[in-house]
Protein backbone atom coordinates (compact mmCIF):
# COMPACT_ATOMS: atom_id res chain seq x y z
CA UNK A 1 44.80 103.79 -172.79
CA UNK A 2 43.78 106.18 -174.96
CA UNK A 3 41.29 104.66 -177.52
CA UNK A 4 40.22 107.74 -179.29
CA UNK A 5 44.71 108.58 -180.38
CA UNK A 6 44.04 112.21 -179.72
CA UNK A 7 44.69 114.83 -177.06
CA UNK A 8 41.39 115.89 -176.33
CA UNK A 9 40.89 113.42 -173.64
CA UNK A 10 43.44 115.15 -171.58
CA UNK A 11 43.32 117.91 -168.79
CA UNK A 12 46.47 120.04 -167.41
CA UNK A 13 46.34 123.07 -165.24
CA UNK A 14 47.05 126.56 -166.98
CA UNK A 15 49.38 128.89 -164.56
CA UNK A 16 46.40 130.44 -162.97
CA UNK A 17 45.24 127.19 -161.44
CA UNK A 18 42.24 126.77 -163.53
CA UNK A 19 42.14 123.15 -165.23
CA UNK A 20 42.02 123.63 -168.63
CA UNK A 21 40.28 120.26 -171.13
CA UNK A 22 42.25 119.74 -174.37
CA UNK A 23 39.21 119.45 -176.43
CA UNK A 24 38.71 123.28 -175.98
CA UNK A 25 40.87 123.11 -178.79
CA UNK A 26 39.13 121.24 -180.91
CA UNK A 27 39.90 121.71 -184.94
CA UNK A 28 42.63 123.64 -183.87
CA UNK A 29 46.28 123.19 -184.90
CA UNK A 30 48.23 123.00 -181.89
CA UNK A 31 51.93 123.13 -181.33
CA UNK A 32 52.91 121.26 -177.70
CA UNK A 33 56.12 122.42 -176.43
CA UNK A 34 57.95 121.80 -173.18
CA UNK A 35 59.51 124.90 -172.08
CA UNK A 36 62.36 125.96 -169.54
CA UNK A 37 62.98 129.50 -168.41
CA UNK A 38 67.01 128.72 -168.18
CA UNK A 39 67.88 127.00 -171.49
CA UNK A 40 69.75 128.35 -174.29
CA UNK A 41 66.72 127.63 -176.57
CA UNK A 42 64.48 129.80 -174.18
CA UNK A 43 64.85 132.84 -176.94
CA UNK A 44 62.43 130.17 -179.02
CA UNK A 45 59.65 131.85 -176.49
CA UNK A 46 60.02 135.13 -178.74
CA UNK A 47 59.65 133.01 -181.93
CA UNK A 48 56.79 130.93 -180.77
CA UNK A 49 54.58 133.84 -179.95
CA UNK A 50 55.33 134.74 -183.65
CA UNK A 51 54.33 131.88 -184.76
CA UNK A 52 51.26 131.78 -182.68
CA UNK A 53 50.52 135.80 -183.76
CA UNK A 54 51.31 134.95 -187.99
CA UNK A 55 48.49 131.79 -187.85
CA UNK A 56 45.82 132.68 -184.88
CA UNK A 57 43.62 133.40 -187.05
CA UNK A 58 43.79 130.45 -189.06
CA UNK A 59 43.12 128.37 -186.42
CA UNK A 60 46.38 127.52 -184.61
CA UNK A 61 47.46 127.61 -180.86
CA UNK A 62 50.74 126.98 -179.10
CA UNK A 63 50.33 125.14 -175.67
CA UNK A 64 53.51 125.93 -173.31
CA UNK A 65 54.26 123.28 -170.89
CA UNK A 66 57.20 124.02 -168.56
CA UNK A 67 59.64 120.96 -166.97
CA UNK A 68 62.48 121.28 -164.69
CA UNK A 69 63.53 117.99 -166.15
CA UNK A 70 66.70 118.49 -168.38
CA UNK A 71 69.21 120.28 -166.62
CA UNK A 72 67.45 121.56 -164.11
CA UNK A 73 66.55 124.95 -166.44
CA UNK A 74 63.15 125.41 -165.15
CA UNK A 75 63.58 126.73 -161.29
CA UNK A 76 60.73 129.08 -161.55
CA UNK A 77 57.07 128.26 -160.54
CA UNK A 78 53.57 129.19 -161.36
CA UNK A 79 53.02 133.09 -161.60
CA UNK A 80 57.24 133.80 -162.12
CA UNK A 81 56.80 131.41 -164.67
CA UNK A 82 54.24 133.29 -166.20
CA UNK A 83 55.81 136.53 -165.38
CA UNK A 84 59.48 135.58 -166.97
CA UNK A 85 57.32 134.56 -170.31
CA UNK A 86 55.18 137.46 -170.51
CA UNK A 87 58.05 140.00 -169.34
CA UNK A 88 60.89 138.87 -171.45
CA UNK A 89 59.27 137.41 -174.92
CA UNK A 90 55.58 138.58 -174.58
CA UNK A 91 54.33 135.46 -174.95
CA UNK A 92 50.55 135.29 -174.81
CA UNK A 93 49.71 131.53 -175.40
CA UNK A 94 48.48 129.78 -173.07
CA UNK A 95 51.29 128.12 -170.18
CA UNK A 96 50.66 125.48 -168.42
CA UNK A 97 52.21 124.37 -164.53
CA UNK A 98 55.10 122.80 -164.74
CA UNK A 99 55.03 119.51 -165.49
CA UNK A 100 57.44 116.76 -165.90
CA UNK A 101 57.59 115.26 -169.65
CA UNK A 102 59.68 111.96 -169.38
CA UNK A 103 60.12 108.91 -167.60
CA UNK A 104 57.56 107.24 -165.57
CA UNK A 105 56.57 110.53 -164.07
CA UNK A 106 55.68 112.24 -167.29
CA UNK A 107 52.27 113.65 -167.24
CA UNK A 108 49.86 111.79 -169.05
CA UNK A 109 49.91 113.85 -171.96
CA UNK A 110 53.12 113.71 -172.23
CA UNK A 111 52.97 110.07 -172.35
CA UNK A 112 50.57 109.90 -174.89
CA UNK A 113 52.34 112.42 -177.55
CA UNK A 114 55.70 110.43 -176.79
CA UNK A 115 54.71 107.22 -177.42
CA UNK A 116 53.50 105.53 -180.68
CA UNK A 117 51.22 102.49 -178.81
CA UNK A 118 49.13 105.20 -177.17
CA UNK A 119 49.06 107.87 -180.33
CA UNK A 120 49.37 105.65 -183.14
CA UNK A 121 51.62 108.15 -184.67
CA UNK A 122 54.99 108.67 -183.68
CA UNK A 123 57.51 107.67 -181.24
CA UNK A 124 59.36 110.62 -180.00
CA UNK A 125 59.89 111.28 -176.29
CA UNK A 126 61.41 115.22 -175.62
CA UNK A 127 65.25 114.44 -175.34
CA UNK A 128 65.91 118.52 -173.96
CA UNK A 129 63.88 121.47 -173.52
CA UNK A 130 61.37 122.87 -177.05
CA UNK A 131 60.95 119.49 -178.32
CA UNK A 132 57.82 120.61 -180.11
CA UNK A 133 54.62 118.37 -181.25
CA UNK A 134 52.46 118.85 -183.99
CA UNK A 135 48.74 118.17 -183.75
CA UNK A 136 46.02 118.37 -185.93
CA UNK A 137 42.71 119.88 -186.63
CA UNK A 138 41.66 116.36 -185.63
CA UNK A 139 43.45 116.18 -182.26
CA UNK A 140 45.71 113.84 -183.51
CA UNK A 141 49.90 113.53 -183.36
CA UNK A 142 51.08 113.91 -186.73
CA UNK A 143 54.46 115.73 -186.53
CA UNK A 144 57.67 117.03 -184.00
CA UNK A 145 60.49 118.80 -183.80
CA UNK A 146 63.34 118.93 -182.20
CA UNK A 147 64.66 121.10 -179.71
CA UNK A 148 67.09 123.16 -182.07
CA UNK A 149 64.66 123.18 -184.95
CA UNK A 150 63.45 126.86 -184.81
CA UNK A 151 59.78 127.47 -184.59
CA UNK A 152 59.86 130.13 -187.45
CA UNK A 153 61.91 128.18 -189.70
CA UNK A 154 60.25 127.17 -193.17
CA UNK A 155 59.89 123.38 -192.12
CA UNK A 156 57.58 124.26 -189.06
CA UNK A 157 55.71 126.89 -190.98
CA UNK A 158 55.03 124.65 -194.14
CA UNK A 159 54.05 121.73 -192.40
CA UNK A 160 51.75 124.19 -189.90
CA UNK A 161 50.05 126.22 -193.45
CA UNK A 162 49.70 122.31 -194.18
CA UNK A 163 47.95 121.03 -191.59
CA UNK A 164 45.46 124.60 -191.57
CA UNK A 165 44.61 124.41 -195.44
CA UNK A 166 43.81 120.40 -194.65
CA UNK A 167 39.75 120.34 -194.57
């Protein structure tokens, strides 16, 4: 159990191998997303990396997590995975290894953000591909959206320039 209800207790391994400890992003904003190279919302790479290019320097990071798990739209692995993002939407946020994000192989951070007992937030397990968490400066689950809600539209940018002006 996670006493603390925020992500920084949490590890994953970035495509290169390298572990990488969630509280490296500490009083960031971070949008989690699960990605998948072969979904019809994989042009929301392009848009993320806007995103993550408009409010950088305010303080806000994307964290891409890749799962085969709906529909078997993630076949790629580790450094194709990385190639495919960079190649195709230039995304330059950090990617994670694939990872699966439901059921009772989830990874544990994907357990934590989905579940309300564990983040004291919300309930909200990814039902397809770009289900996308909001976290705050304080590590904490405050926010999703789902997979067809488009990470420039004005929703996901207010409640981002929100969560940055927040002290």
């Amino acid at each position: 159990m996670n006493s603390t209800q925020t992500i920084y207790p949490f590890k994953a391994k970035l495509l290169s191998g390298k572990e990488k400890t969630l509280s490296d992003y500490k009083g960031k904003v971070i949008m989690v997303v699960n990605t998948a190279s072969g979904c019809s919302f994989t042009p929301q790479l392009k848009e993320l990396q806007e995103l993550r290019d408009k409010y950088a320097d305010q303080g806000f990071e994307i964290l891409g997590f890749p799962s085969n798990d709906f529909g078997r739209q993630e076949p790629l692995d580790g450094a194709a995975i990385n190639e495919f993002c960079e190649v195709n939407y230039g995304v330059k946020f950090p990617v994670f290894e694939k990872i699966m994000v439901r059921g009772s192989q989830a990874h544990p951070l994907f357990k934590f953000l989905s579940e309300k007992k564990l983040n004291g937030h919300i309930n909200s397990s990814p039902k397809w591909n770009f289900h996308k968490y909001l976290i705050n400066k304080a590590g904490e689950v405050v926010d999703f959206f789902y997979s067809f809600t488009k990470p420039n539209s004005s929703k996901v940018k207010k409640k981002i320039q929100h969560l940055l002006d927040e002290k």
